[in-house]
C-alpha atoms as a PDB file:
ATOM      1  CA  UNK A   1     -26.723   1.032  -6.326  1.00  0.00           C
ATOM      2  CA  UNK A   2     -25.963   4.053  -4.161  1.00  0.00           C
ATOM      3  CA  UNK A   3     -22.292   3.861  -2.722  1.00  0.00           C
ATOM      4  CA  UNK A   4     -20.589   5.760   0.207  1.00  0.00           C
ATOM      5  CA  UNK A   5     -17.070   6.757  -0.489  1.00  0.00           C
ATOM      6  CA  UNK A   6     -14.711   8.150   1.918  1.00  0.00           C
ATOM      7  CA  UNK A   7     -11.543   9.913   1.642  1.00  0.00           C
ATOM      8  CA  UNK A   8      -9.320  10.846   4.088  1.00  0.00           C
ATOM      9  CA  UNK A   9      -6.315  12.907   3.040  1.00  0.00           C
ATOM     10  CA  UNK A  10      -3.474  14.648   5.651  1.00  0.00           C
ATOM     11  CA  UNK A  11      -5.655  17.502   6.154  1.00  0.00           C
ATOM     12  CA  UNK A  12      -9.501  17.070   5.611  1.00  0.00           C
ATOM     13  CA  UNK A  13     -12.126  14.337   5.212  1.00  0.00           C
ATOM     14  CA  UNK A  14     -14.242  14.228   2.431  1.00  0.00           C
ATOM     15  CA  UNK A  15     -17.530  12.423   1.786  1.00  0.00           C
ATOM     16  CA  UNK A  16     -19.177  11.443  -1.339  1.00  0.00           C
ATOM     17  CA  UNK A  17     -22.517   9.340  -2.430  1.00  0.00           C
ATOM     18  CA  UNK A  18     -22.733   8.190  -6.346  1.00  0.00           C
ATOM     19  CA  UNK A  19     -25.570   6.529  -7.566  1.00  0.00           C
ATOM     20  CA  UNK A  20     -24.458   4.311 -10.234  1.00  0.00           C
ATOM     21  CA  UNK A  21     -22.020   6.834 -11.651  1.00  0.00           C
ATOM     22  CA  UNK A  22     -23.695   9.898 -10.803  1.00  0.00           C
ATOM     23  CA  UNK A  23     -22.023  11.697  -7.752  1.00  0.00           C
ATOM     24  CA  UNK A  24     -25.098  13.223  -5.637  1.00  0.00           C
ATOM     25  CA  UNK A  25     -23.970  14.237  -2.339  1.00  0.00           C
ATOM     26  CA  UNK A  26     -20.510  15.665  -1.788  1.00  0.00           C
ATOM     27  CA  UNK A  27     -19.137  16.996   1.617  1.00  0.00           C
ATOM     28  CA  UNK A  28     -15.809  18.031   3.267  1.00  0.00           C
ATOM     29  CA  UNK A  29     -16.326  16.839   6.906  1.00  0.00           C
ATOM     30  CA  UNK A  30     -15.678  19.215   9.976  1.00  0.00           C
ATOM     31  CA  UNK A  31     -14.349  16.226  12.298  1.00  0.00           C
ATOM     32  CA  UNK A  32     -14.158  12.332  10.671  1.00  0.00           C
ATOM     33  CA  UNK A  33     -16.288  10.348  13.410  1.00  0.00           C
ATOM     34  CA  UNK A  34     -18.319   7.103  13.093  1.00  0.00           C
ATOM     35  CA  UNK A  35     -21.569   9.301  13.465  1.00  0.00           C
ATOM     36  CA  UNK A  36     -20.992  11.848  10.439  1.00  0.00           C
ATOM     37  CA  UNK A  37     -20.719   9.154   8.053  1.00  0.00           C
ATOM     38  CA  UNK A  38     -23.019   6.809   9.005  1.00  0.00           C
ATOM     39  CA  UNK A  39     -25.702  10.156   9.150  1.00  0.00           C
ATOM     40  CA  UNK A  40     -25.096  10.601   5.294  1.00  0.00           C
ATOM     41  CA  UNK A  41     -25.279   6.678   4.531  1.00  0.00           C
ATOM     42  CA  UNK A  42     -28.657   7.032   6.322  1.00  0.00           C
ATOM     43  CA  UNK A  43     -29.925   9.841   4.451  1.00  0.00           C
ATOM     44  CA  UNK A  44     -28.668   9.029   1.164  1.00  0.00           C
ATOM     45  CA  UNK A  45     -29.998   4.904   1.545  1.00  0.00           C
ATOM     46  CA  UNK A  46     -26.124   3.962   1.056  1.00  0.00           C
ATOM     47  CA  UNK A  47     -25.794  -0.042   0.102  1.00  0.00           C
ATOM     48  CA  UNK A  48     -21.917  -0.417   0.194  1.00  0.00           C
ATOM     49  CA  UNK A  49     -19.220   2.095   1.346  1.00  0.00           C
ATOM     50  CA  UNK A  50     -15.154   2.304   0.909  1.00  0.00           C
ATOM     51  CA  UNK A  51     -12.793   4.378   2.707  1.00  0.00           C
ATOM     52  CA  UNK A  52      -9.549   5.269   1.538  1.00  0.00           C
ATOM     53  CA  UNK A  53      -7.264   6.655   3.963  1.00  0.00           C
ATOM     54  CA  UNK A  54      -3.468   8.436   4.216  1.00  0.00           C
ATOM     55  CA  UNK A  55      -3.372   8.438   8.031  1.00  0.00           C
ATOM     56  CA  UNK A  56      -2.914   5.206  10.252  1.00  0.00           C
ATOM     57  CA  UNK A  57      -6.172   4.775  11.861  1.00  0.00           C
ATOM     58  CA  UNK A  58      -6.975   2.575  15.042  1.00  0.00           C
ATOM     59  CA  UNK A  59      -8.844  -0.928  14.847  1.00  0.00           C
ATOM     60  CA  UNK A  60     -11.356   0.226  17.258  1.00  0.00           C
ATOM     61  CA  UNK A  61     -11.883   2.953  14.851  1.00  0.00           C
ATOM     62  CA  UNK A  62     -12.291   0.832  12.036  1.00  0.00           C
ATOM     63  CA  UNK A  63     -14.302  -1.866  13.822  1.00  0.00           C
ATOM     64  CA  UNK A  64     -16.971   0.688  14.598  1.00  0.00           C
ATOM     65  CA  UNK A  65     -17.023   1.593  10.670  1.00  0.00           C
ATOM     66  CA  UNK A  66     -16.966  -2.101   9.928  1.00  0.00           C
ATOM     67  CA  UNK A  67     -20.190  -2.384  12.255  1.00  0.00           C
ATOM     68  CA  UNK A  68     -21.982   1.109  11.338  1.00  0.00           C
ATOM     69  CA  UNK A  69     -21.669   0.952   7.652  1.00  0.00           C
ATOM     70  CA  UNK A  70     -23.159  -1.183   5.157  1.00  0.00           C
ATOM     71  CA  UNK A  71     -20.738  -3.858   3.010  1.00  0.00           C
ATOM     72  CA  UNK A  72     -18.027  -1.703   4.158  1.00  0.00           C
ATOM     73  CA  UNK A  73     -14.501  -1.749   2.174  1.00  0.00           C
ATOM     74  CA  UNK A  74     -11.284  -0.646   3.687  1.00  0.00           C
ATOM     75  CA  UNK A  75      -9.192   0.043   0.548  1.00  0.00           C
ATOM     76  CA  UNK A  76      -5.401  -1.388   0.833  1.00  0.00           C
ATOM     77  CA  UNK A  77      -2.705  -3.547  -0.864  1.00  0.00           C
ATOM     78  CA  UNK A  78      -5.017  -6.529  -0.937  1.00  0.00           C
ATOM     79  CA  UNK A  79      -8.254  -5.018  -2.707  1.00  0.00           C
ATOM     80  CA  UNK A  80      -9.028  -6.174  -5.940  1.00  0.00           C
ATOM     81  CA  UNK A  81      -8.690  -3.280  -8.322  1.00  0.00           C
ATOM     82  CA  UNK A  82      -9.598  -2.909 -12.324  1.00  0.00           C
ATOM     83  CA  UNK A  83      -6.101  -2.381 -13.434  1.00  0.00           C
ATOM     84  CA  UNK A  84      -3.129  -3.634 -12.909  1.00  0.00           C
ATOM     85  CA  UNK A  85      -0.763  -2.838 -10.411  1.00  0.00           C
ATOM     86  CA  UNK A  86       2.528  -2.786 -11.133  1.00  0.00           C
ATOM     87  CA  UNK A  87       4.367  -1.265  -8.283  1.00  0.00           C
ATOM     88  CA  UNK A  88       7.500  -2.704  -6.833  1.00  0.00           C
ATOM     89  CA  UNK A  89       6.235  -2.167  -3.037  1.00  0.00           C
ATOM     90  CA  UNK A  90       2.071  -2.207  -3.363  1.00  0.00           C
ATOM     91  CA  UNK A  91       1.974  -2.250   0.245  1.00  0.00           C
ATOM     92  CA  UNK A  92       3.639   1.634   0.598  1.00  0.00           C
ATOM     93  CA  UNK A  93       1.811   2.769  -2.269  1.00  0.00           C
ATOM     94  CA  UNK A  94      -0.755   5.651  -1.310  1.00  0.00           C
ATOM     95  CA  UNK A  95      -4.289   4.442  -1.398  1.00  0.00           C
ATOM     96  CA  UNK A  96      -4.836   8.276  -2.519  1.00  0.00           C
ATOM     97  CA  UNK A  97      -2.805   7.846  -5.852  1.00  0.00           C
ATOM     98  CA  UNK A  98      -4.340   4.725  -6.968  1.00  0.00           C
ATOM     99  CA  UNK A  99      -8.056   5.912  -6.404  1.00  0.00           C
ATOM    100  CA  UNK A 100      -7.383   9.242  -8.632  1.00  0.00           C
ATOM    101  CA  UNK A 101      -5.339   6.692 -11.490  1.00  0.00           C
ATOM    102  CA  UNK A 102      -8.378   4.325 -11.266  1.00  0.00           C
ATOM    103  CA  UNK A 103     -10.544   7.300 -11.536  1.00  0.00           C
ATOM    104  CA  UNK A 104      -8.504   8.108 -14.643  1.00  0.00           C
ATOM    105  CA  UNK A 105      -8.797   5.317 -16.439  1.00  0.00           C
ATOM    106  CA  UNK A 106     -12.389   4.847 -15.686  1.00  0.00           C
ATOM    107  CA  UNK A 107     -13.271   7.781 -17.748  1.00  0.00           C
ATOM    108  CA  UNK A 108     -10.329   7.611 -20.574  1.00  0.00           C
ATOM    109  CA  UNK A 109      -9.442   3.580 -20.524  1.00  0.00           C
ATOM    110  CA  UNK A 110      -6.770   2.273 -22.739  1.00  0.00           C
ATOM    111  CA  UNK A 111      -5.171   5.169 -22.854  1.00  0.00           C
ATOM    112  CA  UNK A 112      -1.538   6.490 -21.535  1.00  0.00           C
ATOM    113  CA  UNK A 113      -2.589   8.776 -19.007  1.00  0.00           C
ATOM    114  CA  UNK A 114      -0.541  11.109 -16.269  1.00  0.00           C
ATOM    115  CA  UNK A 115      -2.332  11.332 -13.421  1.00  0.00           C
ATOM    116  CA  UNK A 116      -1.225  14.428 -11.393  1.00  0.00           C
ATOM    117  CA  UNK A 117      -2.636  15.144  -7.928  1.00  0.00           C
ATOM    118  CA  UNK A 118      -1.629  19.331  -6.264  1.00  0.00           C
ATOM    119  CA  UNK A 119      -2.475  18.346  -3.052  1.00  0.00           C
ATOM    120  CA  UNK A 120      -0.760  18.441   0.601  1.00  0.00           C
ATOM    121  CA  UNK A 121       2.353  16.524  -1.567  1.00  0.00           C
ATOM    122  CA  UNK A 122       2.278  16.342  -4.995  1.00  0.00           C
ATOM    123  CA  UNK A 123       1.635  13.098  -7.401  1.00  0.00           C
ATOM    124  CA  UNK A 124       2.849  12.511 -10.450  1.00  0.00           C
ATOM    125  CA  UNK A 125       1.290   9.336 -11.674  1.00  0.00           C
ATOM    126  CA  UNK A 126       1.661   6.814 -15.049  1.00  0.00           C
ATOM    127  CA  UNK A 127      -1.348   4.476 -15.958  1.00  0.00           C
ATOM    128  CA  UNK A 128      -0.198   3.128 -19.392  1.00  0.00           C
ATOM    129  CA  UNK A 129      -2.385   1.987 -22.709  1.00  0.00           C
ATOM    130  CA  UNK A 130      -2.372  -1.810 -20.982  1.00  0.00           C
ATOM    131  CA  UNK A 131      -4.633   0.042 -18.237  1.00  0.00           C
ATOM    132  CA  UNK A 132      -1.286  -1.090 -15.845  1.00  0.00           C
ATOM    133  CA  UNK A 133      -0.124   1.361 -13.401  1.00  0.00           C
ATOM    134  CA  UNK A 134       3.524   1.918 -13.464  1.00  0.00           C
ATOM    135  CA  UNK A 135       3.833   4.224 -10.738  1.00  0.00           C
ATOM    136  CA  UNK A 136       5.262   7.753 -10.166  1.00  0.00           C
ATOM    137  CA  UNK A 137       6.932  10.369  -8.501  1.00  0.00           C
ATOM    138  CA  UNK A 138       5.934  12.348  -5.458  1.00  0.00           C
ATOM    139  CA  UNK A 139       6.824  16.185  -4.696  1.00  0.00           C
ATOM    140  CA  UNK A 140       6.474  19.012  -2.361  1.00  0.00           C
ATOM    141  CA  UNK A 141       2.769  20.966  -2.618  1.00  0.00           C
ATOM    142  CA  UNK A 142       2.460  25.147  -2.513  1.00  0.00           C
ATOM    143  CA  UNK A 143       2.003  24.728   1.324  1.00  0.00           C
ATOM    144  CA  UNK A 144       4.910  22.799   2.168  1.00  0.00           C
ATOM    145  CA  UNK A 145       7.398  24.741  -0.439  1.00  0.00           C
ATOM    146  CA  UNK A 146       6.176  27.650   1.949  1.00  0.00           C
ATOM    147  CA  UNK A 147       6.771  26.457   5.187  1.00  0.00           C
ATOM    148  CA  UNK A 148       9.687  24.544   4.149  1.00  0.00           C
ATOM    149  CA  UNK A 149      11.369  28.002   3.010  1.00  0.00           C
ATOM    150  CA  UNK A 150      10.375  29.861   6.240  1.00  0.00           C
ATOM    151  CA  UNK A 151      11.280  26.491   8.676  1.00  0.00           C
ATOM    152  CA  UNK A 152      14.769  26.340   6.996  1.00  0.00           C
ATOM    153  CA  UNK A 153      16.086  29.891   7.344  1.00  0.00           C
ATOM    154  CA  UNK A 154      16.485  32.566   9.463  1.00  0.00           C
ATOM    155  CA  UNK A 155      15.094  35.549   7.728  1.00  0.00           C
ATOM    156  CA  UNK A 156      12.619  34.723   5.665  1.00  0.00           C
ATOM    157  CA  UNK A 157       8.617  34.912   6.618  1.00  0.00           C
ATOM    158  CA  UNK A 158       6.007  32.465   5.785  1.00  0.00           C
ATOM    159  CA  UNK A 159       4.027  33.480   2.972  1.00  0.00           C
ATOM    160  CA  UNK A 160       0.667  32.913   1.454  1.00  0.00           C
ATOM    161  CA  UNK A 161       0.542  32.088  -2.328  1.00  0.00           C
ATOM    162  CA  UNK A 162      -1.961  33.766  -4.240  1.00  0.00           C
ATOM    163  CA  UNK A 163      -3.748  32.444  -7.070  1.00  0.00           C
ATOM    164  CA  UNK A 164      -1.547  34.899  -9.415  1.00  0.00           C
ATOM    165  CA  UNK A 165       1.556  36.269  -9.364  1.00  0.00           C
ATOM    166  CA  UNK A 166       3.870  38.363 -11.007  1.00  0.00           C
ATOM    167  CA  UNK A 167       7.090  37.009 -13.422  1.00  0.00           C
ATOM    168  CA  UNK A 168       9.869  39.104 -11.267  1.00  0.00           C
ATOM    169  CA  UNK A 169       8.890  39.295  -7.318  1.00  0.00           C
ATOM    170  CA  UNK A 170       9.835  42.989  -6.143  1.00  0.00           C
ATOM    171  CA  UNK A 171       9.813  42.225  -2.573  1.00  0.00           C
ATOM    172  CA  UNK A 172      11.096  39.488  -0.235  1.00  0.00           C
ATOM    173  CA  UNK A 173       7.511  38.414   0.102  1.00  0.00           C
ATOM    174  CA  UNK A 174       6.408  38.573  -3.662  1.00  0.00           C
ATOM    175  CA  UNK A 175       9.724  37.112  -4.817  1.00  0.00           C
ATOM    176  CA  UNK A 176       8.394  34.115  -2.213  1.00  0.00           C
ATOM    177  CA  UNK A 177       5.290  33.819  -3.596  1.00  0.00           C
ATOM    178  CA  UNK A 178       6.450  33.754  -7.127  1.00  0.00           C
ATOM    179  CA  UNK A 179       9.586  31.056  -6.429  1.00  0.00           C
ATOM    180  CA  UNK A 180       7.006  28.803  -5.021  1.00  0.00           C
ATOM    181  CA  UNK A 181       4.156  28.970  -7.698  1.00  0.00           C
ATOM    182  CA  UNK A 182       5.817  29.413 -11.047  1.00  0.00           C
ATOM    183  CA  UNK A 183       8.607  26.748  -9.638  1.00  0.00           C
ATOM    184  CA  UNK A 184       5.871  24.497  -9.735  1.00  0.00           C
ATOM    185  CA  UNK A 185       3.963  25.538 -12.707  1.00  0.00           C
ATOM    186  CA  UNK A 186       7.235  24.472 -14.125  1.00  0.00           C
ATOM    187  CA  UNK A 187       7.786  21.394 -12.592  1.00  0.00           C
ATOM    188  CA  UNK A 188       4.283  20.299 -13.760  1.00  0.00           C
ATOM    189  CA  UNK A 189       4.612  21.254 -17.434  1.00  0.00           C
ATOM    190  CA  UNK A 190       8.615  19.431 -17.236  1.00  0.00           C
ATOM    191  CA  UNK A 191       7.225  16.216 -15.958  1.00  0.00           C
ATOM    192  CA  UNK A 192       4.161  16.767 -18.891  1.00  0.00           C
ATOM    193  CA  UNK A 193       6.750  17.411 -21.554  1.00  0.00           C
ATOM    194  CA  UNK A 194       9.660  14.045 -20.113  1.00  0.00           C
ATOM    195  CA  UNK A 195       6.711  11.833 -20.052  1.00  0.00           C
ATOM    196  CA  UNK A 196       4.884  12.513 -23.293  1.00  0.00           C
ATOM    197  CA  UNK A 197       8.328  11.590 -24.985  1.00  0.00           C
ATOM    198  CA  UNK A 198       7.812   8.041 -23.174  1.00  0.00           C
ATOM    199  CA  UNK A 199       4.014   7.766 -23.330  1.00  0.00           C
ATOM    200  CA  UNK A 200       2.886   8.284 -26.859  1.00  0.00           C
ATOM    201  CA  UNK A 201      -0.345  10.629 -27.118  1.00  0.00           C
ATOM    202  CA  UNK A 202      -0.857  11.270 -23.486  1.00  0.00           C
ATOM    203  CA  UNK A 203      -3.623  12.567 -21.605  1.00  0.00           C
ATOM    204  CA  UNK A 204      -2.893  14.525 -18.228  1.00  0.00           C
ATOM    205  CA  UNK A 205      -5.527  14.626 -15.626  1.00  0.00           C
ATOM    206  CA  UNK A 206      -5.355  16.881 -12.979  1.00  0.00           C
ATOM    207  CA  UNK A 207      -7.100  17.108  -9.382  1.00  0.00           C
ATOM    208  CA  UNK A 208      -6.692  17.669  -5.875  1.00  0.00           C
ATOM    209  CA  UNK A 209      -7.096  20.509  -3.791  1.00  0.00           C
ATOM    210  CA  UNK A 210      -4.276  23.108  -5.517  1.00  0.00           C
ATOM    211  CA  UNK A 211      -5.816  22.432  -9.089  1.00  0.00           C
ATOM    212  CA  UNK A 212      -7.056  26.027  -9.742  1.00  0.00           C
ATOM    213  CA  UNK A 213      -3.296  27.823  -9.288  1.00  0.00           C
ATOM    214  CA  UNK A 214      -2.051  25.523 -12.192  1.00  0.00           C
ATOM    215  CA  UNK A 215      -5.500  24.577 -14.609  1.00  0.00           C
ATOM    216  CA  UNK A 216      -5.101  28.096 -16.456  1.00  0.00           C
ATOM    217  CA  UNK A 217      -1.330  28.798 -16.189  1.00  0.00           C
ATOM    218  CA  UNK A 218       0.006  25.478 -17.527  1.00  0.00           C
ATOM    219  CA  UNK A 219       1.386  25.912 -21.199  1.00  0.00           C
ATOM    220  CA  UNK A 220       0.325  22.012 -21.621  1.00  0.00           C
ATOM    221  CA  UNK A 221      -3.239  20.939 -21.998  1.00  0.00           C
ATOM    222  CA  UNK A 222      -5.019  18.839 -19.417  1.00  0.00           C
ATOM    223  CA  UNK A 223      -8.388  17.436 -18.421  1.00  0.00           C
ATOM    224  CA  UNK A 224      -8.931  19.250 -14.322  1.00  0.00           C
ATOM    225  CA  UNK A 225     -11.539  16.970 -12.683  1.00  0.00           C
ATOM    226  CA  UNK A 226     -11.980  18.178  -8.793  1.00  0.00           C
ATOM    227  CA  UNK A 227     -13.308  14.981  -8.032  1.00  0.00           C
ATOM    228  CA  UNK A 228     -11.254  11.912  -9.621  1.00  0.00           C
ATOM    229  CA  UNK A 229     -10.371  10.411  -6.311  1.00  0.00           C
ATOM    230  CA  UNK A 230     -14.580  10.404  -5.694  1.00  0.00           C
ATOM    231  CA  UNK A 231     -14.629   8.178  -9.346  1.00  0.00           C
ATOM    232  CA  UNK A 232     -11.857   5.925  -8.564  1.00  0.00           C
ATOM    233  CA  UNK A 233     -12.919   5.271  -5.047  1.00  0.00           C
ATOM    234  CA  UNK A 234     -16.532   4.053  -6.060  1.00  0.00           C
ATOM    235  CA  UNK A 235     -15.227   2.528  -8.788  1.00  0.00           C
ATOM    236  CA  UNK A 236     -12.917   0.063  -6.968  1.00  0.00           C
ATOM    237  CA  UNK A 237     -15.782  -0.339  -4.928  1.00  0.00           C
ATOM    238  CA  UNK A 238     -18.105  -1.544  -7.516  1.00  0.00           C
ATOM    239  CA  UNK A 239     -16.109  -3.792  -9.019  1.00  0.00           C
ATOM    240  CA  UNK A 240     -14.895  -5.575  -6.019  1.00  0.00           C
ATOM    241  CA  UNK A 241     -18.580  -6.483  -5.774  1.00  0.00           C
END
């Protein structure tokens, strides 16, 4: 079965087709409209579809996906899912953070897993041995840390962070660039090193779109996987069939 799975984040749409497991057609969209999608589900002979979305969308919006694409799934609160959901408010729980915990546990299952997502924000997520997720924390991403330092003050510029940095920044902008990285290379490996004393032999997946700052520089091993939202979303999708 060859399924269409959509995610739409804060800043970009992407598209994926798996066929049974495999993932053959992958594509960050230049504009999310009815007619991009329903192009690749042509091409690609889609037979069901899911989208997953972070931004409030309008009915007429979805109607016309409900119409274009084939057995199409709107993921939310309500979808049946292949673990177990244990969070106090389902309802305001990112359809983005269960898609890459489902993902997770697709490929390790009964296993205590953090699922961490460097994105726009940052996710720190718990799926435990019981394949239950038990929720998680959310945090500031590179970009935000940087605008957030330059919206807040007076003085000091908006920076871009580079992939590497140095320990002890030498100049306004390079002590910047530094705070904001290495503050959350920390962060990462302190919420790795508080939750392995919780979760017993715990496996950390990482993804999203700020993976390659942190997959190297991280003193704590992980499994990166750049597309374990993809794997979760078609996932849900084939078992709610």
């Amino acid at each position: 079965m060859r399924n269409l799975v959509i995610d739409q984040g804060n800043t970009s749409t992407k598209v994926g087709v798996f066929d049974g497991d495999d993932l053959v057609f992958f594509q960050r969209l230049p504009e999310f409209t009815v007619d991009a999608v329903v192009q690749v589900s042509q091409q690609y002979s889609v037979e069901a579809s899911i989208l997953s979305t972070v931004v409030a969308l309008n009915e007429s919006f979805l109607s016309e996906l409900r119409r274009a694409l084939p057995h199409f799934l709107l993921l939310d609160a309500d979808t049946p899912l292949p673990i177990e959901n244990l969070y106090a408010t389902p309802k305001t729980l990112g359809r983005d953070r269960l898609a890459v915990c489902v993902g997770a546990n697709y490929l390790k299952p009964n296993s205590n897993l953090l699922v961490i997502d460097a994105g726009t924000a940052v996710t720190y997520d718990i799926v435990n041995e019981k394949n239950q997720y038990v929720g998680g924390n959310i945090s500031l991403g590179l970009e935000m840390r940087a605008k957030a330092l330059h919206d807040y003050t007076s003085k000091l510029p908006k920076v871009e962070v580079p992939k590497h940095v140095q320990m002890c920044g030498t100049t306004t902008e390079t002590a910047l660039q530094a705070g904001i990285l290495m503050g959350l290379t920390y962060e990462i490996d302190g919420y790795i090193d508080s939750f392995s004393a919780i979760y017993p032999n715990l496996s950390v997946f990482l993804t999203g779109g700020s993976t390659f700052y942190f997959e190297r520089s991280l003193k704590n091993a992980i499994f990166a996987h750049d597309n374990l939202l993809q794997i979760g979303l078609n996932r849900i999708l084939t078992f709610s069939r």
